[in-house]
C-alpha atoms as a PDB file:
ATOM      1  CA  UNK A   1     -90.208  48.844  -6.011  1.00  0.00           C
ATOM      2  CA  UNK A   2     -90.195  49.816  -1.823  1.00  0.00           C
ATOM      3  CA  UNK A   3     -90.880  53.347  -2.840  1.00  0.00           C
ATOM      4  CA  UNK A   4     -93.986  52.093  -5.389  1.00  0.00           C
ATOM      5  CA  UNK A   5     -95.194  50.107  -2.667  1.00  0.00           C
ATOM      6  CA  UNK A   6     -94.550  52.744   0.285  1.00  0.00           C
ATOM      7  CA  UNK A   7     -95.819  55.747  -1.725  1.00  0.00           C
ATOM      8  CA  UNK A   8     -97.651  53.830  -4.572  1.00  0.00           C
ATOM      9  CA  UNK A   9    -101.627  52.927  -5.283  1.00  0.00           C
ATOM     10  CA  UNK A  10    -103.554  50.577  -3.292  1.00  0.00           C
ATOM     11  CA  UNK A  11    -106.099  50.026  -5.698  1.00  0.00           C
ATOM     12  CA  UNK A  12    -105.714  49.823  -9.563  1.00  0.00           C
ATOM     13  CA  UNK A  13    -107.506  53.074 -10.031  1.00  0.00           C
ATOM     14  CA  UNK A  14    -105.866  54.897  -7.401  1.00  0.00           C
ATOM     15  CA  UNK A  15    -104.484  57.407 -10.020  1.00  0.00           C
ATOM     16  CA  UNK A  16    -103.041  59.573  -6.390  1.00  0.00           C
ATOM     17  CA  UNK A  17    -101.065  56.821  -5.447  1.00  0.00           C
ATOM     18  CA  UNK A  18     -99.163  56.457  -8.977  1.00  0.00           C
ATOM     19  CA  UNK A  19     -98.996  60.310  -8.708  1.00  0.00           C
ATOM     20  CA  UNK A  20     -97.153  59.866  -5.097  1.00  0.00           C
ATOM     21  CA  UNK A  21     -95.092  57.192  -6.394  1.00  0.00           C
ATOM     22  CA  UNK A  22     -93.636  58.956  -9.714  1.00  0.00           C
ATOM     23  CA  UNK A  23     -92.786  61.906  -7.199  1.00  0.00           C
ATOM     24  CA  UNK A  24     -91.270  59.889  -4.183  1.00  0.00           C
ATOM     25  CA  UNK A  25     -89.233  58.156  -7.138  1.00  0.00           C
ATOM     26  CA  UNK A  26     -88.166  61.665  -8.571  1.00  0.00           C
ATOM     27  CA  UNK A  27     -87.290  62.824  -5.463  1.00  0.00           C
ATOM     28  CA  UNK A  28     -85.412  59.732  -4.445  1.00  0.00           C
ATOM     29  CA  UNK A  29     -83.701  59.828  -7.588  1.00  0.00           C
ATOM     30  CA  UNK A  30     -82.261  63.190  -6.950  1.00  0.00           C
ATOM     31  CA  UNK A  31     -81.627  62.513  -3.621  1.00  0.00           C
ATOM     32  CA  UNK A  32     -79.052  59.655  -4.763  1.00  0.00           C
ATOM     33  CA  UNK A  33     -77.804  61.662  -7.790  1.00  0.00           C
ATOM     34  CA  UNK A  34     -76.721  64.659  -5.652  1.00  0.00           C
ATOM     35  CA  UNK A  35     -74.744  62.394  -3.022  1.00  0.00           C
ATOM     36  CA  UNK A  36     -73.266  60.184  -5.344  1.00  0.00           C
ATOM     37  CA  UNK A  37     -73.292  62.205  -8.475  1.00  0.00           C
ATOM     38  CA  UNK A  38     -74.714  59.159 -11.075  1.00  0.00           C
ATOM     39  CA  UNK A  39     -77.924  57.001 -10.673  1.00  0.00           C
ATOM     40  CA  UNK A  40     -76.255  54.371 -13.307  1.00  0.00           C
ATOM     41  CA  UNK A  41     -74.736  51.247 -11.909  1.00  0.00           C
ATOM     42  CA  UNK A  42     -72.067  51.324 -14.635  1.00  0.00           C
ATOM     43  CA  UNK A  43     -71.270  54.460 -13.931  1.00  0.00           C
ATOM     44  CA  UNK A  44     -71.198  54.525 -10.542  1.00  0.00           C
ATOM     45  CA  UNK A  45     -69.108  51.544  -9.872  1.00  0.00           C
ATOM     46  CA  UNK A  46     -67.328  51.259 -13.253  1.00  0.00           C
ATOM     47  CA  UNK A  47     -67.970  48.205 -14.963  1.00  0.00           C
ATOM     48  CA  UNK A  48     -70.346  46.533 -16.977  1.00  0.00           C
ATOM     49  CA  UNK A  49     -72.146  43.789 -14.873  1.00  0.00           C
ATOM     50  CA  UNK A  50     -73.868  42.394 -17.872  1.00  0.00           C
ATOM     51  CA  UNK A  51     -70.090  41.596 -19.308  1.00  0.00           C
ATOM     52  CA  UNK A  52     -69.320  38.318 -18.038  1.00  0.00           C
ATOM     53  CA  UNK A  53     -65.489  39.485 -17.976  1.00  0.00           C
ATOM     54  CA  UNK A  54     -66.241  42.687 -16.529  1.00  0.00           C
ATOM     55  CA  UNK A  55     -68.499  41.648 -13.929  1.00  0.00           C
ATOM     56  CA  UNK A  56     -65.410  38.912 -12.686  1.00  0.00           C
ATOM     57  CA  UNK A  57     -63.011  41.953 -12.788  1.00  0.00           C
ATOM     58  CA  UNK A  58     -65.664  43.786 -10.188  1.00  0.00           C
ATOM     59  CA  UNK A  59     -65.435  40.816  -8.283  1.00  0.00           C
ATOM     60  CA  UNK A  60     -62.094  40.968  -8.302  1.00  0.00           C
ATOM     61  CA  UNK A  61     -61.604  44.501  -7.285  1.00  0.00           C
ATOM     62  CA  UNK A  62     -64.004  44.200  -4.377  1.00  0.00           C
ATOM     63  CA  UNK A  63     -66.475  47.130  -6.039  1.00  0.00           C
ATOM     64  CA  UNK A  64     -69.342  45.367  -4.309  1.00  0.00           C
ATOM     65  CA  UNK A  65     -67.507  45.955  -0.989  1.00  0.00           C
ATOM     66  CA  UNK A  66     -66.650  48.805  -1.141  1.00  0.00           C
ATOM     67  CA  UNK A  67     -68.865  50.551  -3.425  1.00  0.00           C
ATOM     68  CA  UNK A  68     -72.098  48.702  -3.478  1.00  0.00           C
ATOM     69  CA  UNK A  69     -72.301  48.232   0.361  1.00  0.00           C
ATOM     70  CA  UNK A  70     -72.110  52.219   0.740  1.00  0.00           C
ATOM     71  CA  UNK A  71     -74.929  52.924  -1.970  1.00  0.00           C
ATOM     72  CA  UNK A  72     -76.973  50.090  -0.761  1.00  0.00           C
ATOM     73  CA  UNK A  73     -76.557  51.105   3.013  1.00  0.00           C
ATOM     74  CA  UNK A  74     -77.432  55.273   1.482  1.00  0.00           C
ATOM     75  CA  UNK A  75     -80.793  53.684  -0.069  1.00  0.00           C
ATOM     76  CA  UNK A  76     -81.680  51.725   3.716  1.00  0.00           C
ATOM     77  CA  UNK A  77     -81.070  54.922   5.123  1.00  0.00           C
ATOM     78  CA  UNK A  78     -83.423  57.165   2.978  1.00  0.00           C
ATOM     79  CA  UNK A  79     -86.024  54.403   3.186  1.00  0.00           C
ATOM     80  CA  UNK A  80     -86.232  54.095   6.385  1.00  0.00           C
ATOM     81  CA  UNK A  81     -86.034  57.799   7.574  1.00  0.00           C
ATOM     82  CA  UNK A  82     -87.355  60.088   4.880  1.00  0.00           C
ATOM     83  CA  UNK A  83     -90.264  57.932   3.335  1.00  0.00           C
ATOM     84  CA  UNK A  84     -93.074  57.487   5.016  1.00  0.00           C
ATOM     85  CA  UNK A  85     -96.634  56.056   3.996  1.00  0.00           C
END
C-alpha cells in the first residue's frame, strides 16, 4: 500500500501512475525475494498465522522477534531510501 501510494496514481485515470506502481511493486518484490529468499509469510517465518495453534507456537518461539522485526526493519529501510515520489 506505501509503494501504491508513493509510486501510484493521483487521479483515477492516471493509467502512469498504476504503471509506476505495478513496477515499484515488482521491483520491491525482488528486492525482498533476493535478500531473504521467499516473499511468503509462511514461508519465511515458518508457520501458519491463520492456524490458531500455529500462530501461539510463533508466539511462543519469538518468530516475531526475531524474524519479523528484521523483515519489517528491511521494508523501512527500502522505503525510505530507494523509493522516491
Amino acid at each position: 500500500m506505501s509503494l501504491g501510494l508513493l509510486q501510484g496514481r493521483d487521479s483515477s485515470g492516471d493509467s502512469e501512475g498504476k504503471d509506476r506502481a505495478y513496477a515499484a511493486a515488482s521491483h520491491f518484490l525482488s528486492a525482498f525475494s533476493a535478500e531473504f529468499g521467499e516473499v511468503d509469510c509462511r514461508l519465511l517465518i515458518g508457520y501458519n498465522l491463520l492456524d490458531p495453534n500455529e500462530r501461539q507456537q510463533a508466539k511462543e518461539s519469538k518468530v516475531f522477534d526475531e524474524k519479523c522485526r528484521q523483515y519489517l526493519a528491511w521494508v523501512a529501510d527500502f522505503l525510505a531510501t530507494k523509493v522516491t515520489k
